[in-house]
PDB file of N, CA and C in Angstrom:
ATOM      1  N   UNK A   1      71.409 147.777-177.473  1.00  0.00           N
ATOM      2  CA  UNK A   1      72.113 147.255-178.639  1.00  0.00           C
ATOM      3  C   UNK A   1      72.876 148.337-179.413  1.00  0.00           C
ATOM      4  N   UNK A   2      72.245 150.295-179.074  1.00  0.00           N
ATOM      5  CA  UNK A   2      72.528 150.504-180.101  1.00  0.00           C
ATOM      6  C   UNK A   2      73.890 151.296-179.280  1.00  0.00           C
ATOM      7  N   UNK A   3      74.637 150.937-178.049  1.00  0.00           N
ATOM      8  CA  UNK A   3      75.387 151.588-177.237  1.00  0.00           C
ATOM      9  C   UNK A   3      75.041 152.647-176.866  1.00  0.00           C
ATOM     10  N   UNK A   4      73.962 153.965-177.165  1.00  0.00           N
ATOM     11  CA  UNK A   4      73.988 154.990-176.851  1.00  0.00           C
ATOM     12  C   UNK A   4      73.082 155.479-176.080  1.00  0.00           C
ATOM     13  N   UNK A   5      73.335 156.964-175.614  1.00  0.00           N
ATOM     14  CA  UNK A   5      72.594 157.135-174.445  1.00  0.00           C
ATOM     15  C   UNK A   5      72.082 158.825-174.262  1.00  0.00           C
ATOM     16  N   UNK A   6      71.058 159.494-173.641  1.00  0.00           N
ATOM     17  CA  UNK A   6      70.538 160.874-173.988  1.00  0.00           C
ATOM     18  C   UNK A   6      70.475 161.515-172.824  1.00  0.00           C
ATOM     19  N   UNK A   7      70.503 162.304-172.929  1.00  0.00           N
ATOM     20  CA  UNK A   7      70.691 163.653-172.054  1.00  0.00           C
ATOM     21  C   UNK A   7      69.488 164.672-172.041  1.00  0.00           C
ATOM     22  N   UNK A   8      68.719 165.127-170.857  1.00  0.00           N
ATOM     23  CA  UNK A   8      68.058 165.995-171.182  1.00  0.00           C
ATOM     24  C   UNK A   8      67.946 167.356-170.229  1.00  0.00           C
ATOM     25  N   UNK A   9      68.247 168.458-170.523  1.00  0.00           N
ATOM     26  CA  UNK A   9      67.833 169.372-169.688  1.00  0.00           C
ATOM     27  C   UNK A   9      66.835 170.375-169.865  1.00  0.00           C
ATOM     28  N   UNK A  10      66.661 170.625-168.781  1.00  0.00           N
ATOM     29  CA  UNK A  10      65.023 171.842-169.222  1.00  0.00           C
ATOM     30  C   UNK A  10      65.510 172.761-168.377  1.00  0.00           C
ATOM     31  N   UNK A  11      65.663 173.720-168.910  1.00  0.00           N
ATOM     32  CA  UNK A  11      65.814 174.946-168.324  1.00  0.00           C
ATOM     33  C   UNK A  11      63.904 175.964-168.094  1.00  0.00           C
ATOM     34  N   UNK A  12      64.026 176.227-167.286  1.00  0.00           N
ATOM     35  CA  UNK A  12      63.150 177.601-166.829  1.00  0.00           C
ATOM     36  C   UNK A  12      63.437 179.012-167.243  1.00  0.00           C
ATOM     37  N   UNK A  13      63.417 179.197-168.477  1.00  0.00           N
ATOM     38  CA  UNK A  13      64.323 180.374-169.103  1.00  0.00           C
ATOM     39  C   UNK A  13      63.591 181.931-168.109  1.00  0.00           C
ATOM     40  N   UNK A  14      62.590 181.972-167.665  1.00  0.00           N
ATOM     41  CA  UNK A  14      61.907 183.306-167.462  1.00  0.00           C
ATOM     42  C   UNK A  14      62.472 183.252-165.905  1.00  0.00           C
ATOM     43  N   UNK A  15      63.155 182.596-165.322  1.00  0.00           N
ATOM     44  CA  UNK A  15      63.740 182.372-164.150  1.00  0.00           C
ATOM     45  C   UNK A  15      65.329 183.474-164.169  1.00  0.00           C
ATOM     46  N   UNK A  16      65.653 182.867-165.622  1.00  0.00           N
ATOM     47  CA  UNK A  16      66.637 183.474-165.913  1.00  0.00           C
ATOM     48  C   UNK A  16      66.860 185.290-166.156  1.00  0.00           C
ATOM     49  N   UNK A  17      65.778 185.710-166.538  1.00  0.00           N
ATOM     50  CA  UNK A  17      65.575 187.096-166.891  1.00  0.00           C
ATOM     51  C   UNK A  17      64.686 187.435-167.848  1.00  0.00           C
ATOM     52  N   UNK A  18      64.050 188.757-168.336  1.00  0.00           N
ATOM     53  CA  UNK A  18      62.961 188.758-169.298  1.00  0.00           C
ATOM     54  C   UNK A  18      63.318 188.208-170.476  1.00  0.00           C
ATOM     55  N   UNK A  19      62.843 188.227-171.566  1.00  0.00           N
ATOM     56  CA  UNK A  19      62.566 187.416-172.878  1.00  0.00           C
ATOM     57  C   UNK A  19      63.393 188.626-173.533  1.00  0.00           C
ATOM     58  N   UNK A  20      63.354 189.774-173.515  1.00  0.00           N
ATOM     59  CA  UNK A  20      64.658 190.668-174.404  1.00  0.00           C
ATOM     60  C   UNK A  20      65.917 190.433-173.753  1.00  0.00           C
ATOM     61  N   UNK A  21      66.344 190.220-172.581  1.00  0.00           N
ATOM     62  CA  UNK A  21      67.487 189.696-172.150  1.00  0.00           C
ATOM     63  C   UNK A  21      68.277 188.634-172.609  1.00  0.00           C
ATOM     64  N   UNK A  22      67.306 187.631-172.413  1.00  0.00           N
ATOM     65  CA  UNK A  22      67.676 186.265-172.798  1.00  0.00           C
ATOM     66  C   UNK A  22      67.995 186.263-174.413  1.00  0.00           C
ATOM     67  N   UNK A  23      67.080 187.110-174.944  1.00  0.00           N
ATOM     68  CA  UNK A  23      67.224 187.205-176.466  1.00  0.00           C
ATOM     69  C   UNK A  23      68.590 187.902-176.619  1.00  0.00           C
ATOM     70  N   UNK A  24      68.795 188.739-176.315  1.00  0.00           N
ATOM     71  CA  UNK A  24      70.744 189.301-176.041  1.00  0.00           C
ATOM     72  C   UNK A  24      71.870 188.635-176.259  1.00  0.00           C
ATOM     73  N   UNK A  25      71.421 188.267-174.770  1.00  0.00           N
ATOM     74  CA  UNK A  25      72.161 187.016-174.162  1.00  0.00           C
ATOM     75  C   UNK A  25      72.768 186.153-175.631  1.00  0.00           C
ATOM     76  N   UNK A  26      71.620 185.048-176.218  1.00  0.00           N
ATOM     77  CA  UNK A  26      71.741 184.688-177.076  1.00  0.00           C
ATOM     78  C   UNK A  26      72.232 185.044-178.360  1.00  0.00           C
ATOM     79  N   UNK A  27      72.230 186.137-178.109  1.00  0.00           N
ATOM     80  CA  UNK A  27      72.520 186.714-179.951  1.00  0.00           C
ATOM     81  C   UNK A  27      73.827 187.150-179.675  1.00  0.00           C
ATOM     82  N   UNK A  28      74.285 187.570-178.246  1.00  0.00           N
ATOM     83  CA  UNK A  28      76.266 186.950-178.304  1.00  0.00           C
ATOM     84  C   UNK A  28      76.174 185.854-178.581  1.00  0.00           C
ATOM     85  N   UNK A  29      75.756 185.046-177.515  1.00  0.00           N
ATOM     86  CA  UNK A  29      76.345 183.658-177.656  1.00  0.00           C
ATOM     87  C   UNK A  29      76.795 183.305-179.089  1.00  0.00           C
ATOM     88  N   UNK A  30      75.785 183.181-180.162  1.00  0.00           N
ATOM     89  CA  UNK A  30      75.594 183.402-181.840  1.00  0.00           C
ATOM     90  C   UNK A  30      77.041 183.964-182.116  1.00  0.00           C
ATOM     91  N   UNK A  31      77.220 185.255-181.917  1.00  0.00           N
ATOM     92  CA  UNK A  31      78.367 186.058-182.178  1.00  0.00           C
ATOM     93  C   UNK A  31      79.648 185.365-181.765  1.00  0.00           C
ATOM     94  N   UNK A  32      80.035 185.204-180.491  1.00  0.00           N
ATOM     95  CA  UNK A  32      80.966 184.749-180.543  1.00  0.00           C
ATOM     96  C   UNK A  32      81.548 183.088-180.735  1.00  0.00           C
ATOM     97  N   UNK A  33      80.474 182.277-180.901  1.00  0.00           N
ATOM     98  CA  UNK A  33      80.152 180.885-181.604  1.00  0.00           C
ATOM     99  C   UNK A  33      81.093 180.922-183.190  1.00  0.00           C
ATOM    100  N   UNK A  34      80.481 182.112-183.900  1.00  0.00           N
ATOM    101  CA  UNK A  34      80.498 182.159-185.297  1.00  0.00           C
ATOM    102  C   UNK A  34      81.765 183.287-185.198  1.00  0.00           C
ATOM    103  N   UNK A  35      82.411 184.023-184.393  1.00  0.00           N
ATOM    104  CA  UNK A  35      83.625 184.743-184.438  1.00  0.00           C
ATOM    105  C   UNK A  35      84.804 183.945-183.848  1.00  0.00           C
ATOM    106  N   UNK A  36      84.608 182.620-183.646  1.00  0.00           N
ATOM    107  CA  UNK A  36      85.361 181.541-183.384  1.00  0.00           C
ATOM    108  C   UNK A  36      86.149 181.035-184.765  1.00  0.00           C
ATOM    109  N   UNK A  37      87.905 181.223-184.464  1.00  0.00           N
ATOM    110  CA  UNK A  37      88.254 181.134-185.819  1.00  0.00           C
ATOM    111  C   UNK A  37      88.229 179.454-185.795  1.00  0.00           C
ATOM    112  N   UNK A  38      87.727 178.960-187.399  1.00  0.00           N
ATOM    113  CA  UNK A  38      87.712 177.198-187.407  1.00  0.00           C
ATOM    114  C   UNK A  38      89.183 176.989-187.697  1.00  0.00           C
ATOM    115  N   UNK A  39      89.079 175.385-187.630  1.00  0.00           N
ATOM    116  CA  UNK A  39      90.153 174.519-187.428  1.00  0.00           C
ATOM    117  C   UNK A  39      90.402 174.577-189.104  1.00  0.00           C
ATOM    118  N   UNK A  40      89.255 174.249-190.046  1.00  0.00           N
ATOM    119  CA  UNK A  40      89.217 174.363-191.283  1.00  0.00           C
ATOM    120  C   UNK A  40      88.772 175.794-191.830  1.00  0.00           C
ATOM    121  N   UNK A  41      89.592 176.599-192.009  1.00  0.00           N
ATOM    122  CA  UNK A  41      88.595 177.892-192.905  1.00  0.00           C
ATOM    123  C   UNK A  41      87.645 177.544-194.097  1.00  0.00           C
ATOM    124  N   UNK A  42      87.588 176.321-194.533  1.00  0.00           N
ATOM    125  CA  UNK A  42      86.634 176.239-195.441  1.00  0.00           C
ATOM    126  C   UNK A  42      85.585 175.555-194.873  1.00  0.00           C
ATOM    127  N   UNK A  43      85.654 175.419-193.348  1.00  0.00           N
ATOM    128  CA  UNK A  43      83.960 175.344-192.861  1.00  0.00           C
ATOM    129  C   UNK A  43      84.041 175.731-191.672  1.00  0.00           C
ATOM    130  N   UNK A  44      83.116 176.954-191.463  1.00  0.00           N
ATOM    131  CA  UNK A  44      83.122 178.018-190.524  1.00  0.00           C
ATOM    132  C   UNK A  44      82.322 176.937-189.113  1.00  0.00           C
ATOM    133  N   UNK A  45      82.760 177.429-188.227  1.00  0.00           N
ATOM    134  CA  UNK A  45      82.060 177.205-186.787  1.00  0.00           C
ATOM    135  C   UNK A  45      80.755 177.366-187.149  1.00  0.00           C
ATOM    136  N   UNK A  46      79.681 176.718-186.822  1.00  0.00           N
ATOM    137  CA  UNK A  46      78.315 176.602-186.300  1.00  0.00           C
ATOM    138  C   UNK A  46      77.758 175.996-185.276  1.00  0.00           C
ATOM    139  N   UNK A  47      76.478 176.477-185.037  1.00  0.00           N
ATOM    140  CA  UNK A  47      76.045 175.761-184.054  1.00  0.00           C
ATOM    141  C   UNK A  47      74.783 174.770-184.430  1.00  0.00           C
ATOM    142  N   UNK A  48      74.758 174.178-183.145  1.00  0.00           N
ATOM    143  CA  UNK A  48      73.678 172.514-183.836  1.00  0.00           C
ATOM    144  C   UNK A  48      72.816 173.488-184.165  1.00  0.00           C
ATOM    145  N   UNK A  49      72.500 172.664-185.644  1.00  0.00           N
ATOM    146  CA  UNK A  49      71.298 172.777-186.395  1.00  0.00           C
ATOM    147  C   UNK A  49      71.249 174.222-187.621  1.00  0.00           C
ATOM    148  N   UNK A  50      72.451 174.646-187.572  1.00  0.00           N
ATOM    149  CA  UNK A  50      72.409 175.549-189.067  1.00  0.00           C
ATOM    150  C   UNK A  50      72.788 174.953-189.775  1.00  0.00           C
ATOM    151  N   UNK A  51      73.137 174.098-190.206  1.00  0.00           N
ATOM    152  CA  UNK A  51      73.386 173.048-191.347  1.00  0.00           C
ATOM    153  C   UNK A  51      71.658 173.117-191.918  1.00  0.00           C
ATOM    154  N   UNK A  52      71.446 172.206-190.888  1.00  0.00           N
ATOM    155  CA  UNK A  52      70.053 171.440-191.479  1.00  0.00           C
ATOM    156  C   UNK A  52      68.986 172.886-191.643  1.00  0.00           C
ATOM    157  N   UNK A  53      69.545 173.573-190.752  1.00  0.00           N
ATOM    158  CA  UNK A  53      68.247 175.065-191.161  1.00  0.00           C
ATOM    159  C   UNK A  53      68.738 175.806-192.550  1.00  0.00           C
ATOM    160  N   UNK A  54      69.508 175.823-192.821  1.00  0.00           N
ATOM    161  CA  UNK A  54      69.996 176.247-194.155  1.00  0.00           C
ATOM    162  C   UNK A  54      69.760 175.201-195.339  1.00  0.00           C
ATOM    163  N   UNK A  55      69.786 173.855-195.246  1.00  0.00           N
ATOM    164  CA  UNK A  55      69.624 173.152-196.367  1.00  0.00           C
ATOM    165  C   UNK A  55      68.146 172.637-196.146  1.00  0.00           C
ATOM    166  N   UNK A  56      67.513 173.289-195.416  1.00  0.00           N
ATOM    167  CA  UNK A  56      65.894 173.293-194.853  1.00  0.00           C
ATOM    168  C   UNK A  56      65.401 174.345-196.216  1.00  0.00           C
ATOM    169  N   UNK A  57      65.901 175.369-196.146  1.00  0.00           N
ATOM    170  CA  UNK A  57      65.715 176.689-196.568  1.00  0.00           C
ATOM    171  C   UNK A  57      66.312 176.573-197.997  1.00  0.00           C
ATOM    172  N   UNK A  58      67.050 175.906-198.862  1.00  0.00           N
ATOM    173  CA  UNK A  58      67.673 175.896-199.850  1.00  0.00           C
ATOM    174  C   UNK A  58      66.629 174.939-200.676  1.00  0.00           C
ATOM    175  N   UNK A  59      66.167 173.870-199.594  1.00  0.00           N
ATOM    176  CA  UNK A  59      65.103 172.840-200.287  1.00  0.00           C
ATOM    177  C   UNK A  59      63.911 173.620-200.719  1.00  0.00           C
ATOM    178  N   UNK A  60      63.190 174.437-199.205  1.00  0.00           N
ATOM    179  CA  UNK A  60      61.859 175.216-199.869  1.00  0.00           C
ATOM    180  C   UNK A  60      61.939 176.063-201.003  1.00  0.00           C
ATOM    181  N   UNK A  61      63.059 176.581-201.416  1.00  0.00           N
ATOM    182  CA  UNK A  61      63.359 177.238-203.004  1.00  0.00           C
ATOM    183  C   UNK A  61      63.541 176.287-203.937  1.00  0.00           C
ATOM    184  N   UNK A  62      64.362 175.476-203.957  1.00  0.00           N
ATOM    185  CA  UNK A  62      64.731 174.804-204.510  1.00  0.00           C
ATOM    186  C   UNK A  62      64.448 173.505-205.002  1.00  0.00           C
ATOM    187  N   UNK A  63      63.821 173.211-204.161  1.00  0.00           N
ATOM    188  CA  UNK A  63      63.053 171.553-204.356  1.00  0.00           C
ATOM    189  C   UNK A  63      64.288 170.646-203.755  1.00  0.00           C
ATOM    190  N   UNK A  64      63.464 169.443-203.293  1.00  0.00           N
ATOM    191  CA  UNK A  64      64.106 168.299-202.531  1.00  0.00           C
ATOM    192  C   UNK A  64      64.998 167.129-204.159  1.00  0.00           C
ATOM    193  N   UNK A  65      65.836 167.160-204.384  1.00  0.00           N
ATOM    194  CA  UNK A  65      66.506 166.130-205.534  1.00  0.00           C
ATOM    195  C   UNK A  65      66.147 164.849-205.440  1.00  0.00           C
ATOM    196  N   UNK A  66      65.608 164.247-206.220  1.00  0.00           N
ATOM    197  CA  UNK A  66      65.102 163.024-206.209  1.00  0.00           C
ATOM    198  C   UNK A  66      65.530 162.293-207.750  1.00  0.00           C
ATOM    199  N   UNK A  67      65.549 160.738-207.125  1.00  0.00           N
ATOM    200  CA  UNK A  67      66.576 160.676-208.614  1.00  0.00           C
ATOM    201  C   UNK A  67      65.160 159.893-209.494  1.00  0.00           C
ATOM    202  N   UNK A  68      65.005 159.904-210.601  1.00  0.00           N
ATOM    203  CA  UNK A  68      64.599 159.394-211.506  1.00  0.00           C
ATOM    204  C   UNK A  68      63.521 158.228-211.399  1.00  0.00           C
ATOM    205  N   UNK A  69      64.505 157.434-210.946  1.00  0.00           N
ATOM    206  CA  UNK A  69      63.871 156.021-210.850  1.00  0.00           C
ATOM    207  C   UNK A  69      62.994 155.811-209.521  1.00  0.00           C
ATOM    208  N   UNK A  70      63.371 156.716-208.836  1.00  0.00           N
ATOM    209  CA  UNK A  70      62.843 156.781-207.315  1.00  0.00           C
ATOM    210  C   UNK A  70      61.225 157.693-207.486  1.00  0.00           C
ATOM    211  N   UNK A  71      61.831 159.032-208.205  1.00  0.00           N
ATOM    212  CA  UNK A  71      60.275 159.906-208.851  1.00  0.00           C
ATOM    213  C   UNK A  71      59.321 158.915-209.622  1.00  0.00           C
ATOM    214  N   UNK A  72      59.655 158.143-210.298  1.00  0.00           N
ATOM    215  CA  UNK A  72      58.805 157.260-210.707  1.00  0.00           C
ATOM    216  C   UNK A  72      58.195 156.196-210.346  1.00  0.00           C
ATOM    217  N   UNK A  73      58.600 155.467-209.329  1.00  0.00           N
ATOM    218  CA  UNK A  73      58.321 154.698-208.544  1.00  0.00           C
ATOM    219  C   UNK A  73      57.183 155.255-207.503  1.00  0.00           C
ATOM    220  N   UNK A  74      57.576 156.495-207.304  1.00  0.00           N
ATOM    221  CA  UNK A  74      56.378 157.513-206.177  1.00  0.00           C
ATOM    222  C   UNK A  74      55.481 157.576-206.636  1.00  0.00           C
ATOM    223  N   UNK A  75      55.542 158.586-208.194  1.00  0.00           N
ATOM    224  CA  UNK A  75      54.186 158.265-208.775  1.00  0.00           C
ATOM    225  C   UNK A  75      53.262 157.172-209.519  1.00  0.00           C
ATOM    226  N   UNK A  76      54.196 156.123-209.411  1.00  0.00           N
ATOM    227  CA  UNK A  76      53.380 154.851-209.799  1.00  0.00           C
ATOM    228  C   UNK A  76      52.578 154.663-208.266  1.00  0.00           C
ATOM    229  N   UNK A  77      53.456 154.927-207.347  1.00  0.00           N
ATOM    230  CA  UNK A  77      52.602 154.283-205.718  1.00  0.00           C
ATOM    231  C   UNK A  77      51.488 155.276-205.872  1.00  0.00           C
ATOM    232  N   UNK A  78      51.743 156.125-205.913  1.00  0.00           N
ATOM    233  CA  UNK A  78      50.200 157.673-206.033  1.00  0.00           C
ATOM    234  C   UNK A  78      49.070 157.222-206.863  1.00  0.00           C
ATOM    235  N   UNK A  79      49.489 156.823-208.031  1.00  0.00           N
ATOM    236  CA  UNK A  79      48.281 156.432-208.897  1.00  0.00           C
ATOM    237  C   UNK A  79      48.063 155.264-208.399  1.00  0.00           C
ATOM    238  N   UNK A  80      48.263 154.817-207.794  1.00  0.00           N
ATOM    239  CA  UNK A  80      47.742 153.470-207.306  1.00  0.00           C
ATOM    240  C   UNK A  80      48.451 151.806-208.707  1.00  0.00           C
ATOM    241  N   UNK A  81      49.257 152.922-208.868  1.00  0.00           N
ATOM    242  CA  UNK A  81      49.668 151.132-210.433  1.00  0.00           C
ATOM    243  C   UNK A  81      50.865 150.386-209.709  1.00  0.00           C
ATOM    244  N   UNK A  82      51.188 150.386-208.024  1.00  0.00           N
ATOM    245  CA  UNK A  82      51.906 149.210-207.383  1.00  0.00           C
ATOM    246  C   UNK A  82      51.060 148.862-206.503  1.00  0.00           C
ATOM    247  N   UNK A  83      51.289 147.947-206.160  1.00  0.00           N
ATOM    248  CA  UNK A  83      50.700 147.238-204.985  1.00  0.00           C
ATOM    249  C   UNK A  83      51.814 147.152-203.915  1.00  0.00           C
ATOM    250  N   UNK A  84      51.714 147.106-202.412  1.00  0.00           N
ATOM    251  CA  UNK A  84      52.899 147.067-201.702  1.00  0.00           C
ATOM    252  C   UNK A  84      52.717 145.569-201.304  1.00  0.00           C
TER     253      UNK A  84
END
């Protein structure tokens, strides 16, 4: 129903070479990912998942925003004063 469809691969990374290699390896890849000039200069090339690891990391300082009516509603469910 929902049209879509997944992909999975598994790599054997120690097949590939030791664990400081591969770590190399990777930390170009990184480099030239992010030395990729963007289409928009006001949002740089990344790769999946620094978005969400950065606003991962902005939350644990920062706290998750929650609006008002929603914080209150939580702690009415906590104390037990709703019923579901």
């Amino acid at each position: 129903p929902q049209d879509l469809g997944h992909f999975f691969l598994v790599i054997d990374t120690p097949r590939l070479g030791n664990s400081d290699w591969l770590l190399e390896r990777m930390n170009d890849f990184v480099g030239i990912v992010h030395d990729t000039p963007a289409a928009d200069p006001a949002q740089p090339v990344q790769l999946p998942g620094e978005r969400e690891y950065a606003r991962m990391h902005a939350q644990l300082e920062q706290g998750v925003a929650v609006a008002a009516d929603l914080y209150q509603q939580l702690q009415e469910l906590a104390l037990g004063r709703v019923r579901l």
